[in-house]
Structure formats: C-alpha cells, structure tokens
Protein backbone atom coordinates (compact mmCIF):
# COMPACT_ATOMS: atom_id res chain seq x y z
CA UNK A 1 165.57 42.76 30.97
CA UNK A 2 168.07 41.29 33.70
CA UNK A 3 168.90 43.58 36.84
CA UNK A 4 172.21 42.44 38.42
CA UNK A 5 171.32 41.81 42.20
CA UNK A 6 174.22 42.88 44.37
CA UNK A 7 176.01 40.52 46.37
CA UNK A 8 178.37 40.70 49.69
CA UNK A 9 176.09 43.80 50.87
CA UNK A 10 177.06 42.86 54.35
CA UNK A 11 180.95 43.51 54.00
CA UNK A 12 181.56 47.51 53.99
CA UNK A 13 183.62 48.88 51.60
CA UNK A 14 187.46 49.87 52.08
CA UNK A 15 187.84 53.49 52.07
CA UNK A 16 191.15 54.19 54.16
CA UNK A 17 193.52 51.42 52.79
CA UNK A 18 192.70 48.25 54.67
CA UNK A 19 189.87 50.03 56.99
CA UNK A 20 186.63 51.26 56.77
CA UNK A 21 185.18 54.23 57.72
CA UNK A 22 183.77 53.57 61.07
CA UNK A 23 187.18 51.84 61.76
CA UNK A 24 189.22 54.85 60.59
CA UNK A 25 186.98 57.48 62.54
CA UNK A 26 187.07 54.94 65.86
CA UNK A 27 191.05 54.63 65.69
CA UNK A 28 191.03 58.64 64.97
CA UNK A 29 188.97 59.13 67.60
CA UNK A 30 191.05 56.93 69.83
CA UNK A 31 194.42 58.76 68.86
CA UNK A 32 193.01 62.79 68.62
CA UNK A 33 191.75 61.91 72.24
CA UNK A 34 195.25 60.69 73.23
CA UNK A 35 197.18 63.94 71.41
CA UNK A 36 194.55 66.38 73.17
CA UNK A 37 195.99 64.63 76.80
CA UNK A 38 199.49 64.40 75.87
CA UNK A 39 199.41 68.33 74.80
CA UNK A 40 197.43 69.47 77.69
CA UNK A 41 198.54 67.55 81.09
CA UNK A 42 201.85 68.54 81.95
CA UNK A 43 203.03 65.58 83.25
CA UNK A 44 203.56 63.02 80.12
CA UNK A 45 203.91 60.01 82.19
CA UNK A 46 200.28 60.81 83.59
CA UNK A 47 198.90 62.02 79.96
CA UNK A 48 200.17 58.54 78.73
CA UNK A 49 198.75 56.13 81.71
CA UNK A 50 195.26 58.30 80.97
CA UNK A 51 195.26 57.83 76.99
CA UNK A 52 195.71 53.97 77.13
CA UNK A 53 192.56 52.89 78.05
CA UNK A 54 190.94 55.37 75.38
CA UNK A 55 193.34 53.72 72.46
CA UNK A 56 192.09 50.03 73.84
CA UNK A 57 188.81 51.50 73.64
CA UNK A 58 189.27 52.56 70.13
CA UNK A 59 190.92 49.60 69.34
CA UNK A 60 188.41 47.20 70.83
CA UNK A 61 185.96 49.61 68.67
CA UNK A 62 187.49 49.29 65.90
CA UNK A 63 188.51 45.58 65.31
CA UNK A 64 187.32 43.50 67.96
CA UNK A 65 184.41 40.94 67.38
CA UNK A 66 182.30 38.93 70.20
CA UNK A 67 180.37 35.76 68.25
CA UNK A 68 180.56 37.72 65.11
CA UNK A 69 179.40 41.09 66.34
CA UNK A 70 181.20 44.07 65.99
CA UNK A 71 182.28 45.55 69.92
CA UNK A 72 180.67 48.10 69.32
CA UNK A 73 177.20 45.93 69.63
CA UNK A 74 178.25 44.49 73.00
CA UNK A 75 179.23 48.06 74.39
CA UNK A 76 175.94 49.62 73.64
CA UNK A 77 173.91 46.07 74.83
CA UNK A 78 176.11 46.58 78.57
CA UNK A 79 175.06 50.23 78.80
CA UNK A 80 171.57 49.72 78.06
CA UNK A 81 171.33 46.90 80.56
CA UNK A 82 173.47 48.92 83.25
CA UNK A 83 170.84 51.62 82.86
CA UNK A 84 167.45 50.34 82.25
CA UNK A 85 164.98 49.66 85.42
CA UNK A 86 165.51 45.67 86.21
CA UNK A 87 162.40 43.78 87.35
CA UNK A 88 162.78 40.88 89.36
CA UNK A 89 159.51 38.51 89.04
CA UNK A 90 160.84 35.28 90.60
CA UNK A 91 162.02 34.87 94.10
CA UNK A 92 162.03 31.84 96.07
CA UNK A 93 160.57 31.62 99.41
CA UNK A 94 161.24 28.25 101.14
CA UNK A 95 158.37 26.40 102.71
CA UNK A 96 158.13 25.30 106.28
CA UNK A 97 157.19 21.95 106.58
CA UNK A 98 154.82 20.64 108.74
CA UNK A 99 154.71 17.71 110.89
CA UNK A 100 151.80 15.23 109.73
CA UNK A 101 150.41 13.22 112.55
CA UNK A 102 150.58 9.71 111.65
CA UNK A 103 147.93 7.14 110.37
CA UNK A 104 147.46 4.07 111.97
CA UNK A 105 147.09 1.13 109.37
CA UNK A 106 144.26 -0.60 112.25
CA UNK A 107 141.70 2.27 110.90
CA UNK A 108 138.13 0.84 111.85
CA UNK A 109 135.10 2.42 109.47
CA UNK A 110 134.36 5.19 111.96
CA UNK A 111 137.93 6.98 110.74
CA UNK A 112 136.51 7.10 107.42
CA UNK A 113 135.87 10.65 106.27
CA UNK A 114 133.10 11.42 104.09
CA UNK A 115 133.82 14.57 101.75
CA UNK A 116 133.75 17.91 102.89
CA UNK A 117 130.75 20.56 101.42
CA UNK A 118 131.74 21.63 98.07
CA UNK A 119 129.95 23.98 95.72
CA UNK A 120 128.69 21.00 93.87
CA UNK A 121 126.27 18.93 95.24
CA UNK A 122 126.28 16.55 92.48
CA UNK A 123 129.99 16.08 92.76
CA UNK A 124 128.88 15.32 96.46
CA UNK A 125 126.56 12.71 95.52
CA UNK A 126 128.61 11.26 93.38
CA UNK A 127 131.49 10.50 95.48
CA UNK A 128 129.41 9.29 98.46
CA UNK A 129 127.59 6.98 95.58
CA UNK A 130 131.04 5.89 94.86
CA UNK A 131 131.95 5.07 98.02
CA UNK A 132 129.12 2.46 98.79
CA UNK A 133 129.69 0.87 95.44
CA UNK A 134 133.64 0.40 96.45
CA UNK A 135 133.38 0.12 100.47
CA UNK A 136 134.41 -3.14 101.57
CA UNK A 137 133.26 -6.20 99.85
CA UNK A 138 130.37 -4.40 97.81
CA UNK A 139 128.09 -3.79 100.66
CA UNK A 140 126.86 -0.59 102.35
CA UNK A 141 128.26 0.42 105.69
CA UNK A 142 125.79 0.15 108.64
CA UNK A 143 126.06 1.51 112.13
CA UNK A 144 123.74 0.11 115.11
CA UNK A 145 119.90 1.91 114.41
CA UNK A 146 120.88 2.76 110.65
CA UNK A 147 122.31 6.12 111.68
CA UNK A 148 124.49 8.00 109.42
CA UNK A 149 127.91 8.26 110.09
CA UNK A 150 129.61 11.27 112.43
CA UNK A 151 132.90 12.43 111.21
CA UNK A 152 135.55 14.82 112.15
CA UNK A 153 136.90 17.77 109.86
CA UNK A 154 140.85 15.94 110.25
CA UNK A 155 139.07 12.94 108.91
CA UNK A 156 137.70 14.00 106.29
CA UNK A 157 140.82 15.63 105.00
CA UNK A 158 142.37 12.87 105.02
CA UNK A 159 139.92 10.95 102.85
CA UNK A 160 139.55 13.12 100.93
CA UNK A 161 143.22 13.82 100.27
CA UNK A 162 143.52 9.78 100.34
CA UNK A 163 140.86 10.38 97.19
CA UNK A 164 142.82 12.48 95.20
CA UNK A 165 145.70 10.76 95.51
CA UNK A 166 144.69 7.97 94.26
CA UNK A 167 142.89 9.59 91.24
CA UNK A 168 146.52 10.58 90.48
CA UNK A 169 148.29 7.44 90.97
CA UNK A 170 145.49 5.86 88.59
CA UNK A 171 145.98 9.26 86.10
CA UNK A 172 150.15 8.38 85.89
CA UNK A 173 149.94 4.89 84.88
C-alpha cells in the first residue's frame, strides 16, 4: 500500500484571493481599527494621522519578512527582550599597573631567591635539587663556613617568578 506524503506543508493555503488567513485578519485588523478612529474622533485630520501607524503595523504584519521570518516573529522577539530581566555577567574593570623596581643584570649569588614555603615539600625539594644541578657551571654554591643561604621575601619572588617564566618560554616552543 503507498501513502502519498504531502509536500509544500510550509506554504499556507490561499483562502481570501491572493492572502491567507492570518494576512486577511492582520490587514482587517489594521483597517476596522482605522474605521473605529475615523468614526469616533471628530477631527478627521487627527483620526487619519492616528490610524497610519496602525495600517503600517498591519501591513508590516501582514507582508513583511526579516531573513525569511514573518514580522510578526521579530515583533514578538523585541517585546520579549524589552521586557524580560537582563543580566549583565561581564564588566571590565581596568587594572592599575604597578611600577616594578628594576633588576640589575650585575646580580651576585646572594640575590638569588630560593622558593618560597609551599604546601608541598617535595615540590620544595625538588626545585632546590634542581637548582644545584643547574647553578653555575655544575657545582654547588658555597658561602664562607658552609652556611646556608639568607634570602629576602622580594627575592624570592623574583626567582621564583624568573622560574615560571621560563617553564613557559620552554612550554611555547
């Protein structure tokens, strides 16, 4: 048994001579509204000024399309937005920026910063095991009597952000 599957389901059908139903009620709509004013304001010149933008309206209604989309579509999309609650998420705050002091490019070992305490000790271990293995020519820093070095918090920042970025640099290429 064969079923005939309709086709052109999207186009509506002609009822009033070239316009459909929704266009035939819009365009009544449109010119009822416009007979009601003309009837009941006394002045016509005022009645007619008033009923224009109601037959635009109705004609916009009726026959205009935006991309494809009946007006009708658009109308209802601009009401809904004009009404609804708007929530902004984004808004950009421009940063200060700070002045960095300057390095000097003379830095003797003592402005080397070890890393400051983290949660993980063994992340700790490992970087200061890294950085005998890569300070100078493969030896380990000594200071007079074997002491361990003394650093300030600024200094170790800066290694530490000196670090990272290089971990990046290496990371990008």
């Amino acid at each position: 048994m064969q079923f005939q599957v309709p086709q052109f389901i999207e186009v509506e059908d002609k009822i009033f001579g070239p316009l459909t139903l929704k266009q035939f009620l819009y365009l009544g709509g449109g010119v009822g509204i416009s007979v009601v004013l003309y009837f009941v304001i006394p002045f016509k010149f005022v009645a007619i000024l008033i009923s224009v933008p109601f037959i635009v309206l109705s004609l916009a209604l009726a026959f205009y399309k935006i991309n494809n989309k009946p007006f009708v579509f658009v109308l209802e999309a601009a009401v809904t937005y004009g009404l609804k609650n708007k929530l902004y998420i984004w808004k950009k705050i421009p940063k200060k920026l700070e002045a960095r002091p300057e390095i000097e490019e003379n830095s003797s070992i003592d402005q080397l910063i070890s890393p400051r305490l983290s949660d993980s000790k063994l992340k700790d271990l490992a970087w200061s095991l890294d950085v005998k293995e890569k300070f100078g020519d493969g030896t380990t820093p000594s200071n007079s009597n074997d002491r361990p070095l003394v650093f300030e918090a600024e200094e170790k920042e800066r290694v530490e952000f000196q670090k990272n970025y290089e971990i990046g640099l290496k990371s990008h290429t």
